[in-house]
N, C-alpha and C. Protein backbone atom coordinates (compact mmCIF):
# COMPACT_ATOMS: atom_id res chain seq x y z
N UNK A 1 -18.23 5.84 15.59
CA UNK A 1 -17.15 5.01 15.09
C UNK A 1 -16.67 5.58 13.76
N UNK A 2 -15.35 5.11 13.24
CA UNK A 2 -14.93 6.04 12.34
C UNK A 2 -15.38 4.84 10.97
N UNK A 3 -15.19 5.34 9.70
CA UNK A 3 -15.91 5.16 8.77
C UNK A 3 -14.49 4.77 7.58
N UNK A 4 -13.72 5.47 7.72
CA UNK A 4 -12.72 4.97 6.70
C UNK A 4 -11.98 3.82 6.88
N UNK A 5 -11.37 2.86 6.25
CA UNK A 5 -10.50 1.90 6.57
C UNK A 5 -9.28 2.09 7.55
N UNK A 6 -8.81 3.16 7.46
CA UNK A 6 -7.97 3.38 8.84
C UNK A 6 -8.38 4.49 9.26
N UNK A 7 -9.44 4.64 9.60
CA UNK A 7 -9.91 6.34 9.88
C UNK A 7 -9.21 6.77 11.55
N UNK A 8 -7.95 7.85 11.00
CA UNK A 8 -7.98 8.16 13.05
C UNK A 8 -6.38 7.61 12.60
N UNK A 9 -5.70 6.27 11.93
CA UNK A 9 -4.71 5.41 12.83
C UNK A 9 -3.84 5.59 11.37
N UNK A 10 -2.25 6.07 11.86
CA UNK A 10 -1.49 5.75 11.00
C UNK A 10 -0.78 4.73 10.90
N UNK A 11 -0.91 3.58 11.07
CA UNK A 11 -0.05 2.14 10.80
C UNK A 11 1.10 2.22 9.59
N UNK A 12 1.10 2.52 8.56
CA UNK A 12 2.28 2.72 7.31
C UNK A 12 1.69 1.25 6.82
N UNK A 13 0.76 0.43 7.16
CA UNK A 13 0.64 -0.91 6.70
C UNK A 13 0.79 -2.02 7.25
N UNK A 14 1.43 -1.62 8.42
CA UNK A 14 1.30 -2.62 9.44
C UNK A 14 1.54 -2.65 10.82
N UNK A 15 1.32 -3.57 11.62
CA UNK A 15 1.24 -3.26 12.81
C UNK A 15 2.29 -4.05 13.74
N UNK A 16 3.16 -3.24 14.01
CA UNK A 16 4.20 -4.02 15.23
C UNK A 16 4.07 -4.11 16.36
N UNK A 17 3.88 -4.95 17.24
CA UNK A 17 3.61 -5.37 18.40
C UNK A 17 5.27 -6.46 18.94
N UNK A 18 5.32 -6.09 20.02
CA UNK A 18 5.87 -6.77 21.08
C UNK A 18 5.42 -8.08 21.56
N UNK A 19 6.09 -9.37 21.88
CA UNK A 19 5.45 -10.43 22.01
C UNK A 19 6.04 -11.30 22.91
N UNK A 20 5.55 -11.60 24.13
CA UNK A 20 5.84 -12.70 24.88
C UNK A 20 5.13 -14.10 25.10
N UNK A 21 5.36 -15.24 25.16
CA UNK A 21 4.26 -15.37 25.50
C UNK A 21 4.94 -17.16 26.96
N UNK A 22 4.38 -17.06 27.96
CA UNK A 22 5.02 -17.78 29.01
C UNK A 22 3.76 -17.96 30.18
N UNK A 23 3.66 -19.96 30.50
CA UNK A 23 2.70 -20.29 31.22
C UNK A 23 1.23 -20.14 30.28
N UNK A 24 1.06 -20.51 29.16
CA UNK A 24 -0.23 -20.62 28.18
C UNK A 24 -0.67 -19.20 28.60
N UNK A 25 0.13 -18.13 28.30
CA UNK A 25 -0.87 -16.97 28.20
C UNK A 25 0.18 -16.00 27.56
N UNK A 26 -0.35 -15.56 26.45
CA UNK A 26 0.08 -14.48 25.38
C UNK A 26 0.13 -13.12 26.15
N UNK A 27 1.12 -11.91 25.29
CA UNK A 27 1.73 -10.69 25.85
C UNK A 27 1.87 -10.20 24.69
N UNK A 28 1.07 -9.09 24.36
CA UNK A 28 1.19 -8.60 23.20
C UNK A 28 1.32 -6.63 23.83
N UNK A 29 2.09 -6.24 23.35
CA UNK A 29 2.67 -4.70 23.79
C UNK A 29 2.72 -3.80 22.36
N UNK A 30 1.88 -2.88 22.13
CA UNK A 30 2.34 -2.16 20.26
C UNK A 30 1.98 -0.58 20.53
N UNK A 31 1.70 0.18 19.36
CA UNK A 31 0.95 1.58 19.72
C UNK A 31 0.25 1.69 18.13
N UNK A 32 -0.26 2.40 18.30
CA UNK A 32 -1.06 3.24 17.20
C UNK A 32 -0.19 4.74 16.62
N UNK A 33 -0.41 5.56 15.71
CA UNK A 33 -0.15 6.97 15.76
C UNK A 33 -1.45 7.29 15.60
N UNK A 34 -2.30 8.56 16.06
CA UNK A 34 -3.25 8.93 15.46
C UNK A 34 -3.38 10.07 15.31
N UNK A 35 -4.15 11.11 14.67
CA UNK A 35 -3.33 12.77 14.23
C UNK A 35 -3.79 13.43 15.17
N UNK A 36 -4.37 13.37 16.48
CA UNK A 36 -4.09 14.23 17.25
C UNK A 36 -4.59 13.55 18.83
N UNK A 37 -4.06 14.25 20.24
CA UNK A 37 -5.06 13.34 21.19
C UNK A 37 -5.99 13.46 21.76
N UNK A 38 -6.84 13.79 20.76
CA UNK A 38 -8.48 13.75 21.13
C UNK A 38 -9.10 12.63 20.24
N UNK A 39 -8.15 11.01 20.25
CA UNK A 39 -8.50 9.42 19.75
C UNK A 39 -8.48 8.92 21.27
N UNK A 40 -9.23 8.14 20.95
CA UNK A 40 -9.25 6.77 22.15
C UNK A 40 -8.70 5.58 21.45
N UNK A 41 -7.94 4.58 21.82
CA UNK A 41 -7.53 3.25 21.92
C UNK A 41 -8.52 2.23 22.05
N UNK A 42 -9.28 1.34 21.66
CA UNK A 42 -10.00 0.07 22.28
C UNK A 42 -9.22 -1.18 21.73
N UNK A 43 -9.08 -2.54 22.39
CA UNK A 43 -8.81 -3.42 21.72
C UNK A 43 -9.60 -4.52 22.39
N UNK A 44 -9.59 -5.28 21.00
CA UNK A 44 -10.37 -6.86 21.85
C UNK A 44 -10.49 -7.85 21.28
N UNK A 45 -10.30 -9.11 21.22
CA UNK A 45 -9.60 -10.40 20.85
C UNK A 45 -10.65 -11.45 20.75
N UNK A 46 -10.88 -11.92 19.38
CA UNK A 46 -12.29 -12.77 18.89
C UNK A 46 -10.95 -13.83 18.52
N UNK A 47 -12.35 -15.11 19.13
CA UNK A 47 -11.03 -16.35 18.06
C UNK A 47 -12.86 -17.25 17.48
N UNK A 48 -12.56 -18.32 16.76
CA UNK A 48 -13.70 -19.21 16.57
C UNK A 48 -13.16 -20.25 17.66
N UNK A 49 -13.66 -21.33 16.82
CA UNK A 49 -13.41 -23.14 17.36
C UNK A 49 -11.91 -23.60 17.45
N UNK A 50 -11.31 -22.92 16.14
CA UNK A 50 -9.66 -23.94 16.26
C UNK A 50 -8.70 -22.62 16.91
N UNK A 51 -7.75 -22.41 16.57
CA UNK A 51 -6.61 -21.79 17.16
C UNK A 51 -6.53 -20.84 15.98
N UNK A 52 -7.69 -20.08 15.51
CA UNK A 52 -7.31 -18.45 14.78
C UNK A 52 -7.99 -17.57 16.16
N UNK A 53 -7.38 -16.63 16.22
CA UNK A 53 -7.29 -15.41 17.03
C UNK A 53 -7.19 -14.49 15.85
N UNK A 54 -8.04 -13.21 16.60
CA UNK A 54 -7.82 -11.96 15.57
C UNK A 54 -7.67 -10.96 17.34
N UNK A 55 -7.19 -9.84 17.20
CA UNK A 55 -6.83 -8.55 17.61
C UNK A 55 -7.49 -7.71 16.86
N UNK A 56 -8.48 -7.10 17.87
CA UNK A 56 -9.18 -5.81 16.50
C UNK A 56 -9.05 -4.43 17.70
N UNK A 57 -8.60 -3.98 16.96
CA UNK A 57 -8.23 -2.23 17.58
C UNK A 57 -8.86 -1.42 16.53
N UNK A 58 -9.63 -0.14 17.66
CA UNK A 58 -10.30 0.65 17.00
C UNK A 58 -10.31 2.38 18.19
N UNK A 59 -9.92 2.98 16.97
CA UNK A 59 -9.92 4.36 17.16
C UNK A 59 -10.77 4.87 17.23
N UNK A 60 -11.38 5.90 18.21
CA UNK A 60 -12.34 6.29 17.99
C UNK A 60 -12.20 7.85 18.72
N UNK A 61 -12.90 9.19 17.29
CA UNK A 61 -12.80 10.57 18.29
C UNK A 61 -13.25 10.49 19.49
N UNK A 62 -12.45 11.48 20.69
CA UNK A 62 -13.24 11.93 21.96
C UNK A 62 -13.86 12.79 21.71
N UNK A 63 -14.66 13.32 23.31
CA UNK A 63 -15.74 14.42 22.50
C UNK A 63 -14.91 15.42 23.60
N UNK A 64 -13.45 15.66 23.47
CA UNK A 64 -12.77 16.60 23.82
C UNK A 64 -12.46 17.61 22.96
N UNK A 65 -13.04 19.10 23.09
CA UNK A 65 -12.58 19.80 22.72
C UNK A 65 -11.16 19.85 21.96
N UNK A 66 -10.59 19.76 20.70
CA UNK A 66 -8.95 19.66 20.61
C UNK A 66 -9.00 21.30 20.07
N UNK A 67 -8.28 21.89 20.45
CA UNK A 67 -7.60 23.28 19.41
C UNK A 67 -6.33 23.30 18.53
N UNK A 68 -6.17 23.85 17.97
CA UNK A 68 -5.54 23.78 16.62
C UNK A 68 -3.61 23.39 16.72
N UNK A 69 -3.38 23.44 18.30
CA UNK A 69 -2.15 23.52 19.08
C UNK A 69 -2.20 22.05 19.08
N UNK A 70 -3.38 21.08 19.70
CA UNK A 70 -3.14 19.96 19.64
C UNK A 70 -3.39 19.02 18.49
N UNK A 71 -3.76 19.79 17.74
CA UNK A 71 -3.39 18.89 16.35
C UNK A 71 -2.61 18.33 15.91
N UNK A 72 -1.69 17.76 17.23
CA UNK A 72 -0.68 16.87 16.79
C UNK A 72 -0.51 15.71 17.02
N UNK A 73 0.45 14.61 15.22
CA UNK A 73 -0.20 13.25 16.12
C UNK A 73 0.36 12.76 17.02
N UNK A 74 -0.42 11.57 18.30
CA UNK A 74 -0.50 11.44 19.04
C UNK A 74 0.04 9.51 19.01
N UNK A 75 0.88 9.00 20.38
CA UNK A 75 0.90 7.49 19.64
C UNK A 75 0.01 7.05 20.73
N UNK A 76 -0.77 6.29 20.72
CA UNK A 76 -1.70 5.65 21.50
C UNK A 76 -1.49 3.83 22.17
N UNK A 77 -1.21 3.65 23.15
CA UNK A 77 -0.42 2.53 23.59
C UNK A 77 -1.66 1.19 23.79
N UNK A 78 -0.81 -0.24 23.21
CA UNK A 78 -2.38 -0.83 23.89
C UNK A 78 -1.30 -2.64 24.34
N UNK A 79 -2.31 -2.73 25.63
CA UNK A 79 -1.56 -4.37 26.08
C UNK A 79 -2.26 -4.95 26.09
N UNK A 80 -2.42 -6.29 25.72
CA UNK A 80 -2.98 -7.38 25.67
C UNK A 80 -2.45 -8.79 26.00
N UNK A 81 -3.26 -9.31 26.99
CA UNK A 81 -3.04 -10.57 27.92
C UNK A 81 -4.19 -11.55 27.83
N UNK A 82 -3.72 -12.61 27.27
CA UNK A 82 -5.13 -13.79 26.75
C UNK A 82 -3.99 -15.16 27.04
N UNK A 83 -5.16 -16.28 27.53
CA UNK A 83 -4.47 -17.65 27.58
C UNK A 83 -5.03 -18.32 26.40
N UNK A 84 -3.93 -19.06 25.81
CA UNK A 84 -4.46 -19.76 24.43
C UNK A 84 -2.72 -20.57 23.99
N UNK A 85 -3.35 -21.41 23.62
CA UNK A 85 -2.33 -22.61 23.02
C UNK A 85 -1.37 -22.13 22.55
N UNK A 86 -0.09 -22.07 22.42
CA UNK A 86 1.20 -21.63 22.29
C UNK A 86 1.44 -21.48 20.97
N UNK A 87 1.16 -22.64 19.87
CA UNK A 87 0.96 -22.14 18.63
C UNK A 87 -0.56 -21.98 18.07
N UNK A 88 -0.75 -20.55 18.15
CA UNK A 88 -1.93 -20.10 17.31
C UNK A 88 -1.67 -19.33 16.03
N UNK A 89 -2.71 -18.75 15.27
CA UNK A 89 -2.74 -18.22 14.16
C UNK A 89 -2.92 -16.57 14.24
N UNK A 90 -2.48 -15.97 14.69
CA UNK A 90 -2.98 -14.17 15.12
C UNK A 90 -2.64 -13.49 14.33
N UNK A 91 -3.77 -12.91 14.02
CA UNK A 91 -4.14 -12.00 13.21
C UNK A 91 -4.73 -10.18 13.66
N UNK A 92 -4.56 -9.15 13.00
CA UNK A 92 -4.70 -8.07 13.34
C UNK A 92 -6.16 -7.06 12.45
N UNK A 93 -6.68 -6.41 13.06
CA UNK A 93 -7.44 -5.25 12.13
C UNK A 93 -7.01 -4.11 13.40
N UNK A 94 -7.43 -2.87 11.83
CA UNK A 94 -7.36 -1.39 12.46
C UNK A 94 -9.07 -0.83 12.31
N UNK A 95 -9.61 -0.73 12.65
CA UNK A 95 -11.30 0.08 12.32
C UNK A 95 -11.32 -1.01 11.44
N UNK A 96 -11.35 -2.35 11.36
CA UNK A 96 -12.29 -3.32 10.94
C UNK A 96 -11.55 -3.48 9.66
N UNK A 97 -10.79 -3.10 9.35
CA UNK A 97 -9.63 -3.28 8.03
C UNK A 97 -8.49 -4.58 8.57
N UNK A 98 -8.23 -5.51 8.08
CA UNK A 98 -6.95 -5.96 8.24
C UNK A 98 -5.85 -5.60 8.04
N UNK A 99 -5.00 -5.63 8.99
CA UNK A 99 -3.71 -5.27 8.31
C UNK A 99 -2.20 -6.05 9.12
N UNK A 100 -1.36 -5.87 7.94
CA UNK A 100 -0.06 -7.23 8.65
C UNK A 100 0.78 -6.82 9.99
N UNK A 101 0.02 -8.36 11.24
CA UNK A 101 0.65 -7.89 12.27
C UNK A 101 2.23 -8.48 12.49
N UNK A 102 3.19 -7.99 12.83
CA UNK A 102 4.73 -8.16 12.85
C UNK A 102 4.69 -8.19 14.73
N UNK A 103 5.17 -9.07 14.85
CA UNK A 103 5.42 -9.56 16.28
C UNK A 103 7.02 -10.09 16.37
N UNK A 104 7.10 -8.85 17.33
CA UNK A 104 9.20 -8.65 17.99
C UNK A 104 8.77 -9.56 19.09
N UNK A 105 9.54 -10.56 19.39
CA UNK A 105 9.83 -11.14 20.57
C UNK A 105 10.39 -10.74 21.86
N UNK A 106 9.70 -10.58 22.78
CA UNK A 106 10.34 -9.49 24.04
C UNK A 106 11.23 -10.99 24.88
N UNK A 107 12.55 -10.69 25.24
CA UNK A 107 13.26 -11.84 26.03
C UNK A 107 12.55 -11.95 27.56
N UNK A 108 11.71 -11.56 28.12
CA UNK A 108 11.12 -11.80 29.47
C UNK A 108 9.56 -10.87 29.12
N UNK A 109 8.94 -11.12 29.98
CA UNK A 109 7.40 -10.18 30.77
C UNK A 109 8.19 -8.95 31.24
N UNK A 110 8.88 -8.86 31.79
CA UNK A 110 9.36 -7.90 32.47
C UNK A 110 10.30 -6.68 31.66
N UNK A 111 10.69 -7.65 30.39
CA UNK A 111 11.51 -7.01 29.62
C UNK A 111 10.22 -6.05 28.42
N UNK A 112 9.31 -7.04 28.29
CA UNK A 112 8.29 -6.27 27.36
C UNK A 112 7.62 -5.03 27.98
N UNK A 113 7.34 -5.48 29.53
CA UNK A 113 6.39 -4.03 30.21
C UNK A 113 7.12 -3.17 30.31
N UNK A 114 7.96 -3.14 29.89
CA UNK A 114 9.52 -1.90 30.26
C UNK A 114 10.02 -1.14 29.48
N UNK A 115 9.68 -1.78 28.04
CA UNK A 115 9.77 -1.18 26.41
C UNK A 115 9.02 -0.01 26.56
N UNK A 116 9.84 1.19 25.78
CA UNK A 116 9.00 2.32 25.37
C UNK A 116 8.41 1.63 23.77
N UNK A 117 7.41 2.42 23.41
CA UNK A 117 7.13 2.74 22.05
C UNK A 117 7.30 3.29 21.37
């Protein structure tokens, strides 16, 4: 696992994600940059007792060979689908750092899975 506060992920400070949400279940669509593609993507969604949700995404090297050609950065895509009360509190980290998530409203499901990044 990486060790720096954004180790691997260029965010600029924050994180934009795509957002639907229809029938009690959330649609969240965003990417990462990371400096080259030998990163992996993980994401996964902790809440407690009331209606806070967090999103924690974490980068992590492959154990792919990269050469000096692919040292370039790379954007790394991630979707997320959870049922939960319509107004919640969501929140974001990158490698265990917080950082401010910005959520675009997609006009349909169909309109969000269709978005490039």
């Amino acid at each position: 696992r990486c060790t720096g506060s954004f180790c691997g992920a260029d965010t600029r400070g924050e994180l934009l994600a795509r957002y639907y949400f229809d029938g009690g279940k959330h649609y969240l669509r965003g990417a990462l940059t990371v400096p080259t593609p030998c990163y992996s993507l993980t994401t996964n969604l902790a809440h407690n007792d009331s209606d806070d949700y967090r999103m924690d995404l974490h980068t992590t090297p492959t154990t792919e060979v990269c050469s000096e050609q692919s040292a370039q950065p790379t954007t790394l895509s991630f979707f997320v689908a959870f049922f939960a009360p319509q107004n919640i509190s969501l929140t974001a980290t990158v490698n265990d750092a917080p950082i401010q998530l910005n959520l675009v409203p997609a006009q349909s499901l169909a309109a969000l899975q269709s978005m490039s990044e």
